[in-house]
Protein backbone atom coordinates (compact mmCIF):
# COMPACT_ATOMS: atom_id res chain seq x y z
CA UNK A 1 120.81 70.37 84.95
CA UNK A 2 121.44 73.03 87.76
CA UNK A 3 118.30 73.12 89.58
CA UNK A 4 116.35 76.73 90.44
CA UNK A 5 117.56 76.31 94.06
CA UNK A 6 121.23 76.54 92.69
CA UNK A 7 120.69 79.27 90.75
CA UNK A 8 119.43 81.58 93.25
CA UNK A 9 121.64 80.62 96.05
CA UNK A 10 124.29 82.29 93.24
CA UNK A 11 122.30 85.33 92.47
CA UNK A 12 121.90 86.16 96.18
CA UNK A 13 125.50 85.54 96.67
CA UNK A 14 126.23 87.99 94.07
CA UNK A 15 123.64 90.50 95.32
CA UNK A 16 124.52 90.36 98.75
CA UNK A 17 128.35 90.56 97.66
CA UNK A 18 127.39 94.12 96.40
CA UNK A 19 125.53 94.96 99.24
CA UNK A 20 122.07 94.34 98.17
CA UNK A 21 120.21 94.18 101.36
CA UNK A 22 117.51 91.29 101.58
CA UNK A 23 119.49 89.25 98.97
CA UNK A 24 117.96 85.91 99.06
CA UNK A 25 114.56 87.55 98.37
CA UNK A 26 115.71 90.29 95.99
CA UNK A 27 117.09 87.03 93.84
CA UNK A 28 113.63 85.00 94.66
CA UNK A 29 111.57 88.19 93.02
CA UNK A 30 113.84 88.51 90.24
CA UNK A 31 114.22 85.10 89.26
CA UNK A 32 110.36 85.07 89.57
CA UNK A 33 110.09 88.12 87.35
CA UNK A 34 112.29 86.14 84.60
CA UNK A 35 110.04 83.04 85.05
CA UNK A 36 106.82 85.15 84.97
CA UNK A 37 105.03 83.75 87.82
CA UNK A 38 104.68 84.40 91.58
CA UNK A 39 107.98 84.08 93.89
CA UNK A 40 105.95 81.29 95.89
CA UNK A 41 105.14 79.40 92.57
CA UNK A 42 109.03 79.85 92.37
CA UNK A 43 109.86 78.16 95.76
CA UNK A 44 107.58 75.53 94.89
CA UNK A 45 109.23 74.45 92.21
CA UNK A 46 112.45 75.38 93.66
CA UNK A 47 113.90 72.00 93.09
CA UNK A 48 113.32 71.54 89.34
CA UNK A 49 116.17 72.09 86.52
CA UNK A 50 116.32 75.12 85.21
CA UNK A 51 116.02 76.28 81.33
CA UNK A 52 119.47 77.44 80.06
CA UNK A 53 117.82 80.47 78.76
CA UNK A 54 115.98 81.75 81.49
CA UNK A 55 119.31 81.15 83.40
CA UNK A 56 121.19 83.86 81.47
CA UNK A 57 118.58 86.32 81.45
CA UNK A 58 118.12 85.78 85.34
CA UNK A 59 121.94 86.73 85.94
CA UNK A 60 121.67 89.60 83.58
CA UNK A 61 118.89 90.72 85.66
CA UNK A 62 121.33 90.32 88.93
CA UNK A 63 123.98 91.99 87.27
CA UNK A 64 121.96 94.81 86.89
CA UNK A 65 120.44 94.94 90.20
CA UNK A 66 124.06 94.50 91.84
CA UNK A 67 124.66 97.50 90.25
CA UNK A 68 121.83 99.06 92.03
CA UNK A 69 119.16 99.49 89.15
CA UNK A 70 116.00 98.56 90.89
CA UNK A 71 114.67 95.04 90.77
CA UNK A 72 111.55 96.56 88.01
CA UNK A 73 114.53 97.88 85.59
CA UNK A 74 116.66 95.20 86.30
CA UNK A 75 113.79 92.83 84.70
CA UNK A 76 111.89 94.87 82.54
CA UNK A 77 108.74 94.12 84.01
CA UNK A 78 106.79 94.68 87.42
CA UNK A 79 103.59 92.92 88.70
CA UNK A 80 99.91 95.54 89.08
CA UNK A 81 97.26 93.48 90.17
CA UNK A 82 96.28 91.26 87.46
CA UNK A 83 98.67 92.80 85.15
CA UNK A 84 102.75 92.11 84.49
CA UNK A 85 103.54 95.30 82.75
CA UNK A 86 106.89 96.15 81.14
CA UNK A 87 108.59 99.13 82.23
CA UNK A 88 111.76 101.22 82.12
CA UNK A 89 113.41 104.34 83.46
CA UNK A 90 110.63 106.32 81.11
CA UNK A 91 108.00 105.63 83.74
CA UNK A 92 107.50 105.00 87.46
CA UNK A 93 107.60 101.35 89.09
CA UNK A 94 104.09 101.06 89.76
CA UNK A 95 103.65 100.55 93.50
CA UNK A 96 101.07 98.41 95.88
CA UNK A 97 99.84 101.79 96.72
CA UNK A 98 98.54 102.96 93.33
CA UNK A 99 96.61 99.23 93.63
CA UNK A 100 94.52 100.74 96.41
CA UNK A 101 93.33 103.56 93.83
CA UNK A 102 91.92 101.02 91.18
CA UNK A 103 90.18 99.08 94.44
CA UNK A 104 88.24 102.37 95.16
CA UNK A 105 87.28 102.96 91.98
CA UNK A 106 85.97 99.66 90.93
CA UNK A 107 83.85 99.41 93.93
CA UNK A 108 82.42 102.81 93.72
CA UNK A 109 81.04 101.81 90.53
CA UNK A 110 79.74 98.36 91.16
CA UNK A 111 77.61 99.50 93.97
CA UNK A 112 75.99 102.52 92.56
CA UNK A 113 72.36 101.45 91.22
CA UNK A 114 73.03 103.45 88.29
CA UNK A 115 75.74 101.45 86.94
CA UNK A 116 73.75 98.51 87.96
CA UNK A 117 70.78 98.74 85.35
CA UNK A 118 69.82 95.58 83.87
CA UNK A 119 68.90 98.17 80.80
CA UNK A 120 71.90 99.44 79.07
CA UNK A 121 72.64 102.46 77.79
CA UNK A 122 71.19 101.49 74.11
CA UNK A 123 67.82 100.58 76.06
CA UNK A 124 68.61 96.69 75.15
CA UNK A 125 66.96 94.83 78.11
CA UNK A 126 68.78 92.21 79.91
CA UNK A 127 71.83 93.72 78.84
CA UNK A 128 74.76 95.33 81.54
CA UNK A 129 74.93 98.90 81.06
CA UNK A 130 78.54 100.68 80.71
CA UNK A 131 80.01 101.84 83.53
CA UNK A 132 80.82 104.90 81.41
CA UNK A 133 84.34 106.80 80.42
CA UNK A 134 87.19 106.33 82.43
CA UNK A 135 90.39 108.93 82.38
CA UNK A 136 93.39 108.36 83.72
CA UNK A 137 95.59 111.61 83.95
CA UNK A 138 99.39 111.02 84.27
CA UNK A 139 99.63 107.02 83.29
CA UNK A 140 102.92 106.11 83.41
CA UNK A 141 103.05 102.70 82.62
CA UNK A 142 99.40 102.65 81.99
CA UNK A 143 99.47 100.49 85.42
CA UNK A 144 95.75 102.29 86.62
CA UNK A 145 94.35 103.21 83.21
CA UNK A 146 95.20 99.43 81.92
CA UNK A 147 93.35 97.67 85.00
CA UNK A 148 90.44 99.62 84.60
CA UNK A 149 90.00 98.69 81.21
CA UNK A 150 90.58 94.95 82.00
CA UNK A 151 88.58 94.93 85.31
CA UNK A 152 86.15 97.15 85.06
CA UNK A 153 83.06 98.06 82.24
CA UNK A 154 83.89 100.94 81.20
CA UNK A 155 82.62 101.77 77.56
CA UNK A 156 86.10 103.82 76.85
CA UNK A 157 89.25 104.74 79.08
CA UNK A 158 91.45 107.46 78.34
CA UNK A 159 95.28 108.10 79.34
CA UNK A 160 96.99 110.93 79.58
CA UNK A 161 101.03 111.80 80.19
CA UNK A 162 102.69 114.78 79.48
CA UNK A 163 105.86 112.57 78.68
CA UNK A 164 106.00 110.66 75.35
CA UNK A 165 108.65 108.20 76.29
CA UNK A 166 105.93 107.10 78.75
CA UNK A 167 103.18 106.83 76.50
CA UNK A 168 105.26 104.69 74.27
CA UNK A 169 105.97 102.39 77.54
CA UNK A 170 102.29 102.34 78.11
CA UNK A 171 100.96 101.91 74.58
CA UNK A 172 103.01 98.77 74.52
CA UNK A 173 101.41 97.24 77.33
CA UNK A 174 98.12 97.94 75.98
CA UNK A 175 99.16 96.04 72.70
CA UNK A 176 100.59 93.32 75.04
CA UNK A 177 97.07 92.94 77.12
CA UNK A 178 95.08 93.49 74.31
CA UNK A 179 93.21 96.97 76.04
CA UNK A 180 91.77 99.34 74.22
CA UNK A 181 92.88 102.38 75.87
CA UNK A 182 93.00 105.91 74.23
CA UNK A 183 96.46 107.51 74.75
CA UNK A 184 96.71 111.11 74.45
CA UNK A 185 99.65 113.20 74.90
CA UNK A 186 99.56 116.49 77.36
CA UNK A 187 99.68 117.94 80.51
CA UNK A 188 97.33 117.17 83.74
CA UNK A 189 93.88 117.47 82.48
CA UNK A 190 94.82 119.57 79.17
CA UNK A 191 94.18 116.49 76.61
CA UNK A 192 90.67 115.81 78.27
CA UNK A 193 89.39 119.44 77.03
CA UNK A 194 86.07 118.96 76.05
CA UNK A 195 85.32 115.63 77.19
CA UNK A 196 83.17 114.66 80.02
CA UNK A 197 83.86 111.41 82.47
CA UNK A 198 82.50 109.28 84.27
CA UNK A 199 85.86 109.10 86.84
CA UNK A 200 89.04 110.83 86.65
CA UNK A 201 91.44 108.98 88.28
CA UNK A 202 95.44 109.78 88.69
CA UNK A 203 98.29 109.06 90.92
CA UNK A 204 99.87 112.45 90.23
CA UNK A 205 103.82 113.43 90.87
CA UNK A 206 103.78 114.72 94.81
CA UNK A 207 107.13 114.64 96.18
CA UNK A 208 108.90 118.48 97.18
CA UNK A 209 111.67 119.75 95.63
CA UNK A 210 113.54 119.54 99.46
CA UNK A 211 111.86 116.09 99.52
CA UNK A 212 113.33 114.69 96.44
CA UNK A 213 116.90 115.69 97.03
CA UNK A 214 116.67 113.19 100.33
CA UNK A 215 114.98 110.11 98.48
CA UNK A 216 116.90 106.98 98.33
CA UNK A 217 118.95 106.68 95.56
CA UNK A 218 117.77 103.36 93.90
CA UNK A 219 114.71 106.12 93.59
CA UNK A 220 116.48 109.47 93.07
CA UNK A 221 119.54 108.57 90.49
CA UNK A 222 116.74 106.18 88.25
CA UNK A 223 113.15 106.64 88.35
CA UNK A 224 112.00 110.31 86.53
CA UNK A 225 112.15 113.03 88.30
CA UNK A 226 108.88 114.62 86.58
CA UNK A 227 106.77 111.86 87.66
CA UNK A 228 107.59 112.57 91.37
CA UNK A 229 108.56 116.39 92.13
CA UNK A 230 105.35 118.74 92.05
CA UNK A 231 107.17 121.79 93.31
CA UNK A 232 108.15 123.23 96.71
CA UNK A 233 104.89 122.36 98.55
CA UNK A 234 104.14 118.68 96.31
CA UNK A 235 100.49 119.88 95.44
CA UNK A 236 101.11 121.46 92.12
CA UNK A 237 100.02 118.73 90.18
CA UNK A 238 97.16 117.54 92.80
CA UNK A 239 95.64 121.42 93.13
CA UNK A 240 95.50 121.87 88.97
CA UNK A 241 93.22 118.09 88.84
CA UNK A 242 91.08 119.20 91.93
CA UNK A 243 90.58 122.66 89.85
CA UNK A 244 90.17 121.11 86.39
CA UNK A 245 88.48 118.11 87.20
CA UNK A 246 85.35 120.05 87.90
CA UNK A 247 84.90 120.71 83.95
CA UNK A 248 85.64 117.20 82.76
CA UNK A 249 83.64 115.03 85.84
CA UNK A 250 80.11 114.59 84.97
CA UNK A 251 77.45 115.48 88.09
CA UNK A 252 77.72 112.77 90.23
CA UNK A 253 80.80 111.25 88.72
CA UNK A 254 83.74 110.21 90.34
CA UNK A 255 87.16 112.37 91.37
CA UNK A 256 90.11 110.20 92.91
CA UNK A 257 93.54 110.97 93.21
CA UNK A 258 96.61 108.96 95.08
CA UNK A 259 97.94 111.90 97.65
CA UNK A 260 101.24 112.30 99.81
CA UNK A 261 99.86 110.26 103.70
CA UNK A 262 101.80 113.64 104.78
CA UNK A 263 99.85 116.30 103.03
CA UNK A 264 96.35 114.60 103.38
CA UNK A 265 94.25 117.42 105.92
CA UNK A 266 95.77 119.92 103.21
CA UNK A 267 94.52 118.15 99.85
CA UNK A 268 91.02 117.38 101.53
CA UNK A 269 90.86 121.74 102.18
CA UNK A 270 92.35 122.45 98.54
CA UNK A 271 89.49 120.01 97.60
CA UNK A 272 86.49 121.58 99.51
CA UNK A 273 87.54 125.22 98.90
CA UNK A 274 87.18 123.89 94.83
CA UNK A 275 83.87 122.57 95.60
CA UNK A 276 84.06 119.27 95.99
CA UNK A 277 82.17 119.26 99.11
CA UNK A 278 82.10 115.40 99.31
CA UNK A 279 85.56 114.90 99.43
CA UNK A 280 87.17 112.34 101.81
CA UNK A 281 90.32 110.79 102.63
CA UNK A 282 90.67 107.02 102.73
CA UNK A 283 93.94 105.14 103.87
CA UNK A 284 95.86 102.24 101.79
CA UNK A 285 96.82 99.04 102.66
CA UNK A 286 99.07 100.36 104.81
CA UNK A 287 96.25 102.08 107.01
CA UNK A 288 97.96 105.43 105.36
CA UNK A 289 96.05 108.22 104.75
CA UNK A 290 96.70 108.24 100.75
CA UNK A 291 93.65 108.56 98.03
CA UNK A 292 91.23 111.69 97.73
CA UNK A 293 87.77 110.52 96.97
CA UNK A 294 85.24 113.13 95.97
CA UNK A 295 81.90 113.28 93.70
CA UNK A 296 80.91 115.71 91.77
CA UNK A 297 77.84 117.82 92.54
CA UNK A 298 74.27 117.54 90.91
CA UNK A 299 73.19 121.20 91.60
């Protein structure tokens, strides 16, 4: 039997034959993604035979990226956190970015004293009392909406997109994880009339027009083009949630929002001229400035 080693020496000669830069890892990741496991659980087991099957979907999977569909496509799947999500030219690759987000969130929410009440919301002593609702606005793959609902303790979670094929991606996932997530179809905040949350959360399109046309095109000619572009200045999408949000956050819940590192000092003014007079920036893994956190007022 050919062993794992063998078979992606060949996929990176394949990938590097088309010009795939980084080929011995691209074939690593994608061989991992057919396995379902880590790439470093891969090179463990780099010497063992390996399965016919997963052999033939692997060089499918190269085929694909050779042709310069992105690694996520090439698959079907991409790794969030604890999640491996499926996913397809309907919705964004999720990103180690959009991690940071969920990170924010779930600690905001395990610190506060409030959410720490060894009396629940039904008044059941000794019981852990809900974190609340949860609203994701422009889900994509579900990638933020979905770890919420696994990670945290939130009583519900809601997720928005204004695209359907994208709620279809995401609903799947949810059936895959077993999450119950509420879907609802709309623009920005527009489904969430009339509720009130504990957090809205989103990682909104933010990309120029000019911007756009000058993206790679492993980004540009596959991923959609609504769930990047938010007009000539990127902050379409960002100033409607810091505008609506203040009718759907409950007092002294939670507003965050994954911003452009280069239009930070002007999302944390669109936020205080709204209001939100707590609002900060904090920076991503990549010590980027890159998620809006603000709480709502109690006055």
């Amino acid at each position: 039997m050919t062993s794992i080693r063998d078979v992606l020496e060949d996929g990176a000669a394949v990938l590097a034959g088309a010009g795939v830069a980084e080929a011995k890892r691209e074939s690593l990741v994608l061989w991992a993604s057919v396995m379902e496991c880590s790439p470093g659980q891969v090179w463990l087991q780099r010497e063992v035979g390996a399965e016919t099957a997963l052999v033939g979907r692997f060089r499918e999977a190269v085929e694909r990226r050779a042709q310069g569909i992105p690694a996520a496509y090439a698959t079907g799947t991409a790794a969030f956190r604890t999640l491996e999500l499926k996913v397809d030219p309907r919705v964004l690759i999720p990103r180690p970015e959009t991690e940071g987000i969920v990170d924010h969130v779930l600690a905001h929410f395990a610190v506060l004293p409030y959410y720490r009440s060894l009396v629940s919301s039904d008044g059941v002593p000794g019981k852990e009392r809900s974190w609340g609702v949860a609203a994701d606005v422009g889900t994509g793959s579900g990638c933020i909406a979905l770890s919420l609902a696994v990670e945290g303790k939130f009583e519900r979670v809601i997720a928005t997109d204004a695209s359907e094929g994208a709620l279809e991606v995401a609903k799947e996932n949810a059936r895959q994880l077993g999450a119950g997530v509420e879907f609802r179809l709309g623009d920005l905040v527009s489904p969430l009339a009339g509720e009130t949350v504990d957090v809205l959360v989103s990682n909104p399109p933010y990309v120029t027009d000019a911007e756009w046309e000058a993206l790679d095109a492993a980004v540009k000619d596959h991923e959609p083009r609504d769930a990047l572009v938010s007009g000539a200045d990127g902050l379409r999408a960002t100033r409607a949630l810091i505008e609506g949000a203040s009718d759907i956050v409950c007092a002294g819940g939670l507003l965050a929002i994954e911003i452009d590192c280069r239009r930070a000092g002007a999302v944390l003014e669109l936020a205080r001229d709204a209001g939100w007079s707590t609002a900060r920036i904090e920076h991503d893994p990549f010590d980027r400035p890159r998620y809006l956190l603000a709480i709502r007022g109690t006055a």
